[in-house]
C-alpha atoms as a PDB file:
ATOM      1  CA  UNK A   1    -154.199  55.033  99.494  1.00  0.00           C
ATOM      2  CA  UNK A   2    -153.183  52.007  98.130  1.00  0.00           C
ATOM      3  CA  UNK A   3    -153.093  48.824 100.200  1.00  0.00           C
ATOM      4  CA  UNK A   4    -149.621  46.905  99.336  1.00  0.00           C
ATOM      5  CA  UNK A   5    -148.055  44.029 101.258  1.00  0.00           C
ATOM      6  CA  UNK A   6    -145.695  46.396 102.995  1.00  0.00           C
ATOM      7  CA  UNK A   7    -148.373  48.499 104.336  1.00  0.00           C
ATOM      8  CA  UNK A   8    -150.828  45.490 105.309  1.00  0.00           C
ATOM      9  CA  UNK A   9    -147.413  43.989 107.404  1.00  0.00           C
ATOM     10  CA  UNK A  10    -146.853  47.405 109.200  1.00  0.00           C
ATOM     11  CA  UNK A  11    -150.645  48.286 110.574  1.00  0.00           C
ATOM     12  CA  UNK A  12    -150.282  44.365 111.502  1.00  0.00           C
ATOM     13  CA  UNK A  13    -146.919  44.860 113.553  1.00  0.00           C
ATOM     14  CA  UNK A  14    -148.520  48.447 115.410  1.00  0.00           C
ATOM     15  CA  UNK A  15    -151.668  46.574 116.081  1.00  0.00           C
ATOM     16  CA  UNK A  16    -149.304  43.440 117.830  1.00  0.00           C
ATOM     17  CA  UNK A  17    -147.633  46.440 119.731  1.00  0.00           C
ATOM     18  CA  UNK A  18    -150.480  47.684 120.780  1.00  0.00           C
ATOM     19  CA  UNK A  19    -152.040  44.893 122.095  1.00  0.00           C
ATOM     20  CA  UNK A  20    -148.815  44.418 123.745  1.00  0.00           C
ATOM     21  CA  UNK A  21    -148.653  48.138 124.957  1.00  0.00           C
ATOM     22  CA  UNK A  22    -151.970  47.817 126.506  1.00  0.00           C
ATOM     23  CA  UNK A  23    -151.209  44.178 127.554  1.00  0.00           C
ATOM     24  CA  UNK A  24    -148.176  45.305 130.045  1.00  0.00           C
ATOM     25  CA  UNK A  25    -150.539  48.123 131.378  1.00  0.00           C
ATOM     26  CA  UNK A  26    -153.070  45.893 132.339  1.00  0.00           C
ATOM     27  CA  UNK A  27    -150.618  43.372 134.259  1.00  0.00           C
ATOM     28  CA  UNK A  28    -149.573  46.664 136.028  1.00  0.00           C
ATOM     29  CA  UNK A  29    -152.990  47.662 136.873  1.00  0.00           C
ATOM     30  CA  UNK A  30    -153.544  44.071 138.273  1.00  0.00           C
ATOM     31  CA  UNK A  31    -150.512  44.498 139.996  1.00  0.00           C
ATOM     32  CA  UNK A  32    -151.883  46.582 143.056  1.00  0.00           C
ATOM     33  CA  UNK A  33    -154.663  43.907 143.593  1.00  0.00           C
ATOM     34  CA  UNK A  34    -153.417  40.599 145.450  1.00  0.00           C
ATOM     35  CA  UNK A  35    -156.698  39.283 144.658  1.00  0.00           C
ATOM     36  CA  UNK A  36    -156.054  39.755 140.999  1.00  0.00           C
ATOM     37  CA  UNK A  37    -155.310  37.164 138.233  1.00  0.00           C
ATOM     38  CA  UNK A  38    -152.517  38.793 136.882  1.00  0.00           C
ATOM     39  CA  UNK A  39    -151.009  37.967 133.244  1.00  0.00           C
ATOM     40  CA  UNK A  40    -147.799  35.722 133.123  1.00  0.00           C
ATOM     41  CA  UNK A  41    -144.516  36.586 131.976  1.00  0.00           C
ATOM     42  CA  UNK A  42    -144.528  33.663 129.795  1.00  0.00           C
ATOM     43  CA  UNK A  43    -147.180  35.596 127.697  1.00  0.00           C
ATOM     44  CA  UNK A  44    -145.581  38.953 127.771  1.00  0.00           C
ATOM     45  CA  UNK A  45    -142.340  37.199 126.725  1.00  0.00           C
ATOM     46  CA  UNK A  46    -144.603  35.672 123.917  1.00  0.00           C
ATOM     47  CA  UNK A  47    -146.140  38.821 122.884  1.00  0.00           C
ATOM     48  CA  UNK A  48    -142.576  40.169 122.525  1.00  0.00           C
ATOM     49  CA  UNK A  49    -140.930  37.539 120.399  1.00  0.00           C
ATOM     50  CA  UNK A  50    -144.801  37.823 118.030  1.00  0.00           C
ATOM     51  CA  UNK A  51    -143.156  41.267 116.729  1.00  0.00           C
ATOM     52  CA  UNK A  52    -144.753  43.222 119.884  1.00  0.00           C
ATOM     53  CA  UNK A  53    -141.609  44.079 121.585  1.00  0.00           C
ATOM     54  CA  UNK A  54    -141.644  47.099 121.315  1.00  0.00           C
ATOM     55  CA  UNK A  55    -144.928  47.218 123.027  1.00  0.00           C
ATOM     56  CA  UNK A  56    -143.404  45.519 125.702  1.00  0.00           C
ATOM     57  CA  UNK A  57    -140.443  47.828 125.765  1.00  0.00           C
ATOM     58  CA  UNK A  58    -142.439  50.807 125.793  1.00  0.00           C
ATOM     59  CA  UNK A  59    -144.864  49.441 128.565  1.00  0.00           C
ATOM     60  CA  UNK A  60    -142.105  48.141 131.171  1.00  0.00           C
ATOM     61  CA  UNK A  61    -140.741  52.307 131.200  1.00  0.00           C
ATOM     62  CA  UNK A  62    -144.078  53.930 130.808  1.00  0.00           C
ATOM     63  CA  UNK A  63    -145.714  52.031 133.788  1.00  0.00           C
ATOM     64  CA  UNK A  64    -142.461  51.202 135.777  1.00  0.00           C
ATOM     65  CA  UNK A  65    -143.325  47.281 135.227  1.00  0.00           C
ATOM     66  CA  UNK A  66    -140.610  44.347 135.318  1.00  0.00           C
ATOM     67  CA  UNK A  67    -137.932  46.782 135.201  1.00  0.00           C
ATOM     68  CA  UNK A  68    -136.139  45.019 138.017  1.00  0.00           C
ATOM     69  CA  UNK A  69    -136.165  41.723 135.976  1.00  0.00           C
ATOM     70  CA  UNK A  70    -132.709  41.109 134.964  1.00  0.00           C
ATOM     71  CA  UNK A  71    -134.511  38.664 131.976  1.00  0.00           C
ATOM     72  CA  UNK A  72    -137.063  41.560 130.956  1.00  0.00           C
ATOM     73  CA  UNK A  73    -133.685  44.259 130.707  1.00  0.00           C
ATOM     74  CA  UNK A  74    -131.845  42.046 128.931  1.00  0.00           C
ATOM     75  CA  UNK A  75    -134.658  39.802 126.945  1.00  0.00           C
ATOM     76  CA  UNK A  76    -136.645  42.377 125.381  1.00  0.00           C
ATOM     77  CA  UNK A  77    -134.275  44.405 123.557  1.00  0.00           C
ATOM     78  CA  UNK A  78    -132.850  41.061 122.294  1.00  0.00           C
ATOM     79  CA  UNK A  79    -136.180  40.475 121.029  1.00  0.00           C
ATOM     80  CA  UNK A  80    -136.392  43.883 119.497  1.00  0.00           C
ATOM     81  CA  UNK A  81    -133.198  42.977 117.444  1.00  0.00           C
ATOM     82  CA  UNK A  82    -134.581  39.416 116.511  1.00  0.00           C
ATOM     83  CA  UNK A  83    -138.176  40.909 115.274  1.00  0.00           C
ATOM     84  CA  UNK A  84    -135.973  44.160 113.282  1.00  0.00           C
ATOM     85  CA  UNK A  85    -134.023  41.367 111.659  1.00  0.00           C
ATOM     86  CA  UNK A  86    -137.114  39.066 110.510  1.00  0.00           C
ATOM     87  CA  UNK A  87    -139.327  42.284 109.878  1.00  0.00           C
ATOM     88  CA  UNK A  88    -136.175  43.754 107.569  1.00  0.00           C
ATOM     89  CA  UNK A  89    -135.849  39.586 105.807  1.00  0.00           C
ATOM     90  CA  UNK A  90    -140.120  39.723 105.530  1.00  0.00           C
ATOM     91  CA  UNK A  91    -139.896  43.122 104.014  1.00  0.00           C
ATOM     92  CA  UNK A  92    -136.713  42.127 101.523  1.00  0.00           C
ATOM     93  CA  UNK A  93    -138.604  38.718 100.490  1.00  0.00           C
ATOM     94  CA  UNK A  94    -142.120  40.743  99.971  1.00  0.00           C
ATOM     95  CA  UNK A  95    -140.669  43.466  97.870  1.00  0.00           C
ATOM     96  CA  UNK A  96    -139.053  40.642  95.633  1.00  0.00           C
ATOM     97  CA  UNK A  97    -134.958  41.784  96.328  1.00  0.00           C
ATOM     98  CA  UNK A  98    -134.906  38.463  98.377  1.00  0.00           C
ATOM     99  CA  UNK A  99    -136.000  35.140  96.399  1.00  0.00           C
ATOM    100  CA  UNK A 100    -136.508  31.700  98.492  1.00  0.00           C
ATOM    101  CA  UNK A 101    -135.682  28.636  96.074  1.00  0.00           C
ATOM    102  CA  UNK A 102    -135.713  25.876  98.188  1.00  0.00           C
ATOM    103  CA  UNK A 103    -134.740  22.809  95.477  1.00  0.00           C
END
């Protein structure tokens, strides 16, 4: 298998969801502990708009977490739209369709 930009830029964006998957089960698993330092939402919104929405998406429904956060149902999947869009630009500059002359 040959290792070309494309395919280098998706194992990146699965490992960032992921992390991000395994990220939002941890902060749900810290969640039953008062005594636990728990992971801010700052950094789960972070993880989301650094491509790992979907992550984030998939971990608030498969552990039940911030579902009842109005800016986590409404947030995320705007973040999933914003990191399709720049993943689909990345993917047109990289394959050459798309050139950037900036003079």
């Amino acid at each position: 298998m040959t290792l070309t930009p494309s395919t280098i830029i998706i194992a990146i964006l699965i490992a960032i969801n992921l992390i991000a998957f395994l990220i939002m089960m941890a902060d749900k698993f810290k969640s039953d502990d008062p005594t636990a330092r728990r992971i801010s939402e700052g950094l789960l919104f972070f993880m989301a708009a650094l491509f790992g929405s979907f992550g984030v998406y998939a971990g608030m429904f498969a552990f039940r977490h911030k579902t009842r956060k109005w800016y986590f149902l409404i947030g995320i999947p705007l973040l999933m739209l914003e990191n399709l869009a720049t993943a689909y630009l990345l993917f047109y500059i990289i394959s050459g369709q798309i050139s950037l002359n900036f003079n």
